[in-house]
Protein backbone atom coordinates (compact mmCIF):
# COMPACT_ATOMS: atom_id res chain seq x y z
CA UNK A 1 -7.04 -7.10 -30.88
CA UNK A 2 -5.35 -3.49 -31.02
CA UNK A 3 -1.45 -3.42 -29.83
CA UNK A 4 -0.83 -2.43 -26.48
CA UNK A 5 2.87 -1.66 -26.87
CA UNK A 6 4.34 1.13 -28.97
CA UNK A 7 7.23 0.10 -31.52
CA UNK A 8 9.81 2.13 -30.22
CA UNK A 9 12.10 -1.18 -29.45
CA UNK A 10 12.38 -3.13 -26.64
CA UNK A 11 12.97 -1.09 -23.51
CA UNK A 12 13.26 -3.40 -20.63
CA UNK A 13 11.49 -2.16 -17.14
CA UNK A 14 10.46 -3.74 -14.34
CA UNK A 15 7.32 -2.99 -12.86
CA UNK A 16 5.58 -3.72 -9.19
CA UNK A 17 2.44 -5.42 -8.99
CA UNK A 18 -0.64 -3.76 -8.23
CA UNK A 19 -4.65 -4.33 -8.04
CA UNK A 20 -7.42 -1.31 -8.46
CA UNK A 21 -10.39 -0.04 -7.04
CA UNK A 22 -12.65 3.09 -7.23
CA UNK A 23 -14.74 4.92 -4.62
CA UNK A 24 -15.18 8.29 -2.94
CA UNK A 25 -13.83 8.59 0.47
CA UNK A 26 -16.50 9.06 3.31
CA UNK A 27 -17.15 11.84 4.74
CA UNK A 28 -15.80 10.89 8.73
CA UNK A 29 -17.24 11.84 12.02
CA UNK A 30 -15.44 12.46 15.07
CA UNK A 31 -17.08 11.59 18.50
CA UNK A 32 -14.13 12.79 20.48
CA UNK A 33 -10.33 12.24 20.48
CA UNK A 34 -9.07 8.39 20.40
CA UNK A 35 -7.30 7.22 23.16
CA UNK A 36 -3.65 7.05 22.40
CA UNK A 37 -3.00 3.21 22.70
CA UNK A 38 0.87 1.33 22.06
CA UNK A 39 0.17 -1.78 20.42
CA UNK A 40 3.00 -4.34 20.36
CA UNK A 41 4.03 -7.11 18.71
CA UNK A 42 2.07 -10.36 19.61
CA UNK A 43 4.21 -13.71 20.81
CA UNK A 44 1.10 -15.94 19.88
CA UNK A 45 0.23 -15.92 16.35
CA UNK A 46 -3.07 -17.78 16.54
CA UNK A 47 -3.47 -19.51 13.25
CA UNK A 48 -7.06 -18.43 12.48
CA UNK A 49 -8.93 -16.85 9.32
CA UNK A 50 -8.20 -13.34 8.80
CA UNK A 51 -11.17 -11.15 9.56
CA UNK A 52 -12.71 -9.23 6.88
CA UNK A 53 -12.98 -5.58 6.53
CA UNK A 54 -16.55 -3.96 7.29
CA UNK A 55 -17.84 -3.21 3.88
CA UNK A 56 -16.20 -6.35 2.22
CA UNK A 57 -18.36 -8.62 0.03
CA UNK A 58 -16.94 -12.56 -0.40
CA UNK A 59 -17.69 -12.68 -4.11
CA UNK A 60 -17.03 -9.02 -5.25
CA UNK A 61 -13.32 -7.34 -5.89
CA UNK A 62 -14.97 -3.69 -4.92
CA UNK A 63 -18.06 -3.25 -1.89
CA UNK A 64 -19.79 0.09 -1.51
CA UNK A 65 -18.05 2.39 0.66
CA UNK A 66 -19.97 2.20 4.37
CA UNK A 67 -18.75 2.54 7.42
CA UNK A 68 -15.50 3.88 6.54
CA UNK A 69 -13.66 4.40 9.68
CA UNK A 70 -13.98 1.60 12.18
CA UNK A 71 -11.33 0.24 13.87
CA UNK A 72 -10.32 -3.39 12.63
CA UNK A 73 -10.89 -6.02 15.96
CA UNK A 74 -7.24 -6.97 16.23
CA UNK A 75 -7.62 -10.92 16.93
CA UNK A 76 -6.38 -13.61 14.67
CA UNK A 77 -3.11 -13.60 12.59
CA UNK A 78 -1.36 -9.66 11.66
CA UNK A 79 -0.79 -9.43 8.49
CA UNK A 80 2.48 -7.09 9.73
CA UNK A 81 4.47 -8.02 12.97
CA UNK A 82 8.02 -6.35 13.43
CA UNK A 83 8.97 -7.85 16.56
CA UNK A 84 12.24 -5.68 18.20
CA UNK A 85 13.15 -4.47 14.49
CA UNK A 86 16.41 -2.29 14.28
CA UNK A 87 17.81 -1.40 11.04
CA UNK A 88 21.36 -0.29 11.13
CA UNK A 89 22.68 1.49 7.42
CA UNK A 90 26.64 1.15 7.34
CA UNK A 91 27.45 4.40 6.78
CA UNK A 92 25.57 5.58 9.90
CA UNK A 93 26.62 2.76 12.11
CA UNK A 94 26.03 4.66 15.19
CA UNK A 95 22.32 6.34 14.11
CA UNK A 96 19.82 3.15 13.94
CA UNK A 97 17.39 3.69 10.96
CA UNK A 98 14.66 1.86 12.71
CA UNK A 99 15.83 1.10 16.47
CA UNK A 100 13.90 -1.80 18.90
CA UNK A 101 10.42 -1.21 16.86
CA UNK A 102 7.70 -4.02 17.44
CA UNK A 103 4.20 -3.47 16.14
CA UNK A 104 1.34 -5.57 14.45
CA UNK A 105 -0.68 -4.56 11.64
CA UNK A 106 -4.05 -6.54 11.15
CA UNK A 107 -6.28 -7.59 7.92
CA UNK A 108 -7.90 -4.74 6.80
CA UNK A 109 -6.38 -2.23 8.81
CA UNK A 110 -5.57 1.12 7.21
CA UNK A 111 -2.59 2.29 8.34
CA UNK A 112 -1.11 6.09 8.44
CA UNK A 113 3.01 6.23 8.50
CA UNK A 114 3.78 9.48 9.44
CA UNK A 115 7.13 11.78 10.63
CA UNK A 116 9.43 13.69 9.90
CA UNK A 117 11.86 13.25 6.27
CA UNK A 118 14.50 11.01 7.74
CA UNK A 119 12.20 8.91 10.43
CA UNK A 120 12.73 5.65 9.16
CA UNK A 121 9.41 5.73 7.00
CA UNK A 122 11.16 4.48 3.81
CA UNK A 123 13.21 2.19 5.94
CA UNK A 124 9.67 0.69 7.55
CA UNK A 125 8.14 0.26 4.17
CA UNK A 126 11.22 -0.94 2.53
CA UNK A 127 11.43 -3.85 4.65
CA UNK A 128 7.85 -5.17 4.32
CA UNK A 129 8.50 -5.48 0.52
CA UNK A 130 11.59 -7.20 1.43
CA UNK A 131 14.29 -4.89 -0.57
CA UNK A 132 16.11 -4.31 2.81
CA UNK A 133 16.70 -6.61 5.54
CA UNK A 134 16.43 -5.80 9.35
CA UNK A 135 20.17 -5.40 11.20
CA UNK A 136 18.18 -7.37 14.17
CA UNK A 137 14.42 -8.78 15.38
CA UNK A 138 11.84 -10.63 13.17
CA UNK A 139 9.46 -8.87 10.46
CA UNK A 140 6.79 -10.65 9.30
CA UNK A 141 4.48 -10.35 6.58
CA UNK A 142 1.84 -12.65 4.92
CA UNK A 143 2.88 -15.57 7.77
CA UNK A 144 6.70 -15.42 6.24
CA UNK A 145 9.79 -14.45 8.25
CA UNK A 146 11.52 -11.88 5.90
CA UNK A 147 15.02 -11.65 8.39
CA UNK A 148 15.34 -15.42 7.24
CA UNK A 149 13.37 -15.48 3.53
CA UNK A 150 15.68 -16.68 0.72
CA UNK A 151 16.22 -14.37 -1.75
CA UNK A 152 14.91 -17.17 -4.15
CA UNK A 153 11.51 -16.70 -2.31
CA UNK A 154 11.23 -12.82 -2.27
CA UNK A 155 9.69 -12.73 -5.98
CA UNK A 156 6.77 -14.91 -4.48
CA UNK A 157 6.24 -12.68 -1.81
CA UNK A 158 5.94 -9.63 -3.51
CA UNK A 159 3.10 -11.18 -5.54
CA UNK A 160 1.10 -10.85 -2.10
CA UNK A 161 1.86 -6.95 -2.11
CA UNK A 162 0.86 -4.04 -4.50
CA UNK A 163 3.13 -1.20 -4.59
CA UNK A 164 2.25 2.36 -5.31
CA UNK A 165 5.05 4.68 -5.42
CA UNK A 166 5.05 8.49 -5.51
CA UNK A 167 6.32 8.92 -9.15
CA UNK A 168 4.05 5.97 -10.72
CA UNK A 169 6.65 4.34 -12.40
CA UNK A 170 4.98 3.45 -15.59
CA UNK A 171 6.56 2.16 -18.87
CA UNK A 172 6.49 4.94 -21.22
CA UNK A 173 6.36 2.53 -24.34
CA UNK A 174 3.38 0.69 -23.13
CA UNK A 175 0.10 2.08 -23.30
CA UNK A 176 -2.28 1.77 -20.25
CA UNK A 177 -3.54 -1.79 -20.46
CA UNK A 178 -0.16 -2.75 -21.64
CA UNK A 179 0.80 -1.40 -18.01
CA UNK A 180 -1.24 -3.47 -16.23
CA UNK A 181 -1.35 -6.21 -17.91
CA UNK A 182 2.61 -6.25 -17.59
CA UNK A 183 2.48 -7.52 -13.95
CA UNK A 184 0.04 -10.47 -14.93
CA UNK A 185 2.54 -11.32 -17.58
CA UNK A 186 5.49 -11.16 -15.56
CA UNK A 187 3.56 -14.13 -13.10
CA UNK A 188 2.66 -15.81 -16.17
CA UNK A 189 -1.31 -15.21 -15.94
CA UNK A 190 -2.82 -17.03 -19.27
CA UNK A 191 -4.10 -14.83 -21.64
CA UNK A 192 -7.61 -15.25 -20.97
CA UNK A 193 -7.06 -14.15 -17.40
CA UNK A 194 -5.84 -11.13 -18.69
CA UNK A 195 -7.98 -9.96 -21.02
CA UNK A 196 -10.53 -10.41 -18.11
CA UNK A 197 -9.02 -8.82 -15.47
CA UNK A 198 -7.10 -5.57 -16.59
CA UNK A 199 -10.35 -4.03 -18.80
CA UNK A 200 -12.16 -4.33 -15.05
CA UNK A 201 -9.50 -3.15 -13.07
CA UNK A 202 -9.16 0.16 -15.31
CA UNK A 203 -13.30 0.26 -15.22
CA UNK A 204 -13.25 0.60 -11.86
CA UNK A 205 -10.38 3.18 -12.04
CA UNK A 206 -11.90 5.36 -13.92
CA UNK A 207 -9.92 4.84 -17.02
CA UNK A 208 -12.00 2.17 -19.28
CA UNK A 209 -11.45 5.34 -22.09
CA UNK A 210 -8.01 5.29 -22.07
CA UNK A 211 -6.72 1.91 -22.32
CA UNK A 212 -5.14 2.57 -25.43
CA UNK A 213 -3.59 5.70 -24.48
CA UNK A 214 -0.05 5.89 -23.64
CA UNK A 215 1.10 7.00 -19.95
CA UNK A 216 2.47 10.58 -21.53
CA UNK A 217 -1.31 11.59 -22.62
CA UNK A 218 -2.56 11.38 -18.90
CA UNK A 219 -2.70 14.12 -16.23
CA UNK A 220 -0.70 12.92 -13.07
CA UNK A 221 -4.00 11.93 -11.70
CA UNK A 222 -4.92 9.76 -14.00
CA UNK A 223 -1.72 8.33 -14.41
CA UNK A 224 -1.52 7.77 -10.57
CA UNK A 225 -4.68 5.74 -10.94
CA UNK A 226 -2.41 3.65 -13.64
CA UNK A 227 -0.42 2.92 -10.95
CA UNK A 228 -3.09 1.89 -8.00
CA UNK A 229 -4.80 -0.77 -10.96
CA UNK A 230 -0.97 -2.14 -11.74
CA UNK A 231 -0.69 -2.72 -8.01
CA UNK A 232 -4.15 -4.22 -7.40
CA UNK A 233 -4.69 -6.46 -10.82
CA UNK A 234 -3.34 -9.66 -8.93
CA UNK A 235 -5.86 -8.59 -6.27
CA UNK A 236 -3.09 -8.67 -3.37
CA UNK A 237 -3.93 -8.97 0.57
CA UNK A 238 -1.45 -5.98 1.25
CA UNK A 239 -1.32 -2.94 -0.38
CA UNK A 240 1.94 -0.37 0.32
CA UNK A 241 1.95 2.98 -1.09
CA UNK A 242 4.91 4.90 -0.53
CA UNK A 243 4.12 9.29 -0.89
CA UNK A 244 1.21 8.17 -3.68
CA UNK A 245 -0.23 12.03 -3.61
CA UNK A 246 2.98 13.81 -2.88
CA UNK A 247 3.26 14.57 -6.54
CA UNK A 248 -0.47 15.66 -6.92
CA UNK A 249 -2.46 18.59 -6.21
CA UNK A 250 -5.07 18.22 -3.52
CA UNK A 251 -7.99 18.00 -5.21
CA UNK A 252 -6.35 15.12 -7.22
CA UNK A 253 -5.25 13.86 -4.17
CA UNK A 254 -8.64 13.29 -2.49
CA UNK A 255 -9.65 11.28 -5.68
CA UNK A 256 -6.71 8.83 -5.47
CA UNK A 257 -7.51 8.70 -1.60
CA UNK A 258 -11.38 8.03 -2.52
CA UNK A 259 -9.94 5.04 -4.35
CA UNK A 260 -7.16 3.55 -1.79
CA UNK A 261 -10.45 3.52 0.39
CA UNK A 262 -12.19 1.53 -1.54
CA UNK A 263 -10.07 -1.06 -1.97
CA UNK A 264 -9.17 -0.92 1.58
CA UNK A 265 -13.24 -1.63 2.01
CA UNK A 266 -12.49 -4.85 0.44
CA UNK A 267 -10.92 -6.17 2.86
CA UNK A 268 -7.42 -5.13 1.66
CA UNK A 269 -4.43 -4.27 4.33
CA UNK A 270 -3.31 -0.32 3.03
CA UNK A 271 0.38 1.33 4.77
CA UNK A 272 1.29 4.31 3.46
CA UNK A 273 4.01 6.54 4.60
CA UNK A 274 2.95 9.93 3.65
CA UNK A 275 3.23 14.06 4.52
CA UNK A 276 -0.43 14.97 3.55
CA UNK A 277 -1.27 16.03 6.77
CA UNK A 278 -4.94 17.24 6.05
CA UNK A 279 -5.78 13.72 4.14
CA UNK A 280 -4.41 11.88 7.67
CA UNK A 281 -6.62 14.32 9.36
CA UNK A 282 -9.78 13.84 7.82
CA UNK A 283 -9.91 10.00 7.37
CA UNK A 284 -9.01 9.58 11.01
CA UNK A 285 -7.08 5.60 10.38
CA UNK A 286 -4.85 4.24 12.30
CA UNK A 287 -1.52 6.36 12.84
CA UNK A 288 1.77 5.31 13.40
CA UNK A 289 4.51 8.43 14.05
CA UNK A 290 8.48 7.56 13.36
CA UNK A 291 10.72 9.98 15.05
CA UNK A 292 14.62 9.18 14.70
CA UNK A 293 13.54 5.64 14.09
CA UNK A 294 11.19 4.95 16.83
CA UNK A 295 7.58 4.62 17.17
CA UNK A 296 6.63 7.49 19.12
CA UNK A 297 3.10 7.25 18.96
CA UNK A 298 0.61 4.47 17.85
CA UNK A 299 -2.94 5.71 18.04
CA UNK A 300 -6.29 4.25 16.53
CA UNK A 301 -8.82 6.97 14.57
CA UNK A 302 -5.21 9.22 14.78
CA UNK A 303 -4.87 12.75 13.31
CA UNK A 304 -1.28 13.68 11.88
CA UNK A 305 0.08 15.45 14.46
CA UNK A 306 2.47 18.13 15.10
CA UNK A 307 4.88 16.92 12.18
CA UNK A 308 6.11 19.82 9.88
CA UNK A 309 5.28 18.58 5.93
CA UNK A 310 8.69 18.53 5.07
C-alpha cells in the first residue's frame, strides 16, 4: 500500500473531524417572501427519534438532491437549544458577546448565521463545539449540556460534529487520504474501517484522483473539499462550517455549496456563519441574523438581508 505521509519528520497537528458528500445545489423557487417567525428555545425536550431530512435514504451516506429547500417540521428533540445564552469576554465586561439568546436548531435543518464582523457569529459557533463556555443559560447539543460538560467529555462530543473552517487547516506533510484518514486514527478506527471509508468519502468529493497528492498541489477548491471529507468521514449528525467559501472565488464557492447540500440531504444538521450574501440568497435556508450579540431576526426560507459583507 503506497505511503500516505511525506518524510519530512514528525510534525504534530491536530485536526477536526469531518465527513463528505458531493452534489449540485438545486436550483430554488420562491413562491413569495417567508413569514418572519422567532423561534425560541423549547422547555420540553420530548425524547423522540430525530426526523430525517427529505431526500435522506436509511442505508446510503449520500441521497440524490430533491426537494432542496423545505422547511424541517420542528417536533421531536433539537439537535441545538441555547436557552437564555449570554457570553461575557473579560476584557469587554460591559459589551455581552452573545446577550439573553435562546433558539433551537432541529435534525436536518440548514441553518444560515449571518451579521455583521463582530455579531457574536464566532462566539455562537464556538460554543456548539464546546471551545468556549457560556457566561450564563444552557446550550445544548447532541442531548448534552455543554455549560456543565467536563472537559474530560468534550473530545467525545466533538466526534458528533464535523468542522469546516475557512482556511482548511490541512497537514501539509500528509497527503490527501493521509488527511482524512487522520481523524479516524485519532478515534482509533481499525484499519479496515479506514481503508473503507476515506477512498469513498474522497469519491464522492470529487477527489478519488488525488489521494496521493499532497494538500500544496490542490487549487483552494479542491483543497476545501479536503476539508468537508475530513469533517464528514466519521459521518457526524452536525456539521459546523465556520466562513468555508470566504477564501474562494464564487464559482468555487457554488461547488463547495453544491456539496454542503448534499450532505445536508442526508439528513445531516449544517450551521454556518458566513458573509456570502448571494449564496444565502439563492438557497433560501433558514436564517438567523446576530447584531451586537442578539438575534435580531430568525426567519425560515430567509434571504441575507441588509448586512454589509464586511
Amino acid at each position: 500500500m503506497p505511503s500516505h505521509l511525506r518524510n519530512t519528520g514528525g510534525t504534530d497537528a491536530s485536526g477536526d473531524l469531518v465527513t463528505p458528500s458531493t452534489a449540485p445545489v438545486p436550483s430554488v423557487v420562491t413562491s413569495g417572501p417567508e413569514p418572519v417567525r422567532t423561534i425560541t428555545a423549547s422547555t420540553d425536550v420530548a425524547q423522540t427519534n430525530a426526523p430525517v431530512a427529505s431526500g435522506a435514504t436509511p442505508g446510503g451516506l449520500y441521497a440524490p438532491l430533491e426537494g432542496s429547500g423545505a422547511v424541517v417540521p420542528h417536533t421531536g428533540t433539537p439537535t441545538i437549544s441555547l436557552r437564555n445564552v449570554t457570553v461575557i469576554y473579560p476584557a469587554q465586561p460591559n459589551k455581552p458577546a452573545l446577550d439573553n439568546v435562546s433558539l433551537d436548531i432541529y435534525p436536518g435543518e440548514f441553518v444560515f448565521v449571518v451579521g455583521h464582523s463582530g455579531s457574536g457569529k464566532s462566539t455562537f459557533l464556538r460554543l456548539l463545539t464546546r471551545e468556549l463556555k457560556a457566561t450564563k443559560g444552557d446550550v445544548i447539543v447532541a442531548g448534552q449540556n455543554l455549560t456543565k460538560m467536563r472537559n474530560w467529555k468534550v473530545p467525545y462530543l466533538r466526534r458528533q460534529i464535523g468542522t469546516v473552517f475557512q482556511d482548511f487547516k490541512l497537514l501539509p506533510d500528509k497527503t490527501i487520504y493521509g488527511n482524512v484518514a487522520f481523524a479516524l486514527e485519532c478515534i482509533g478506527k481499525p484499519r479496515s474501517v479506514i481503508e473503507t471509508q476515506v477512498p469513498e468519502v474522497l469519491r464522492l468529493v470529487g477527489l478519488a484522483e488525488k489521494m496521493d497528492s499532497f494538500p500544496d498541489q490542490l487549487s483552494g477548491g479542491e483543497q476545501q473539499r479536503v476539508s468537508v471529507a475530513r469533517a464528514m468521514v466519521n459521518r457526524p449528525p452536525l456539521l459546523v462550517c465556520d466562513e468555508p467559501t470566504g477564501n474562494l472565488d464564487p464559482a468555487i464557492s457554488l461547488g463547495i455549496m453544491k456539496l454542503l447540500d448534499r450532505i445536508n440531504q442526508t439528513g445531516t444538521t449544517v450551521v454556518m456563519a458566513t458573509h456570502d450574501r448571494e449564496m444565502v440568497d439563492s438557497m433560501r435556508r433558514r436564517v438567523i441574523a446576530l447584531e451586537a450579540g442578539e438575534v435580531v431576526r430568525d426567519q425560515e426560507r430567509g434571504g441575507y438581508g441588509f448586512y454589509d459583507a464586511l
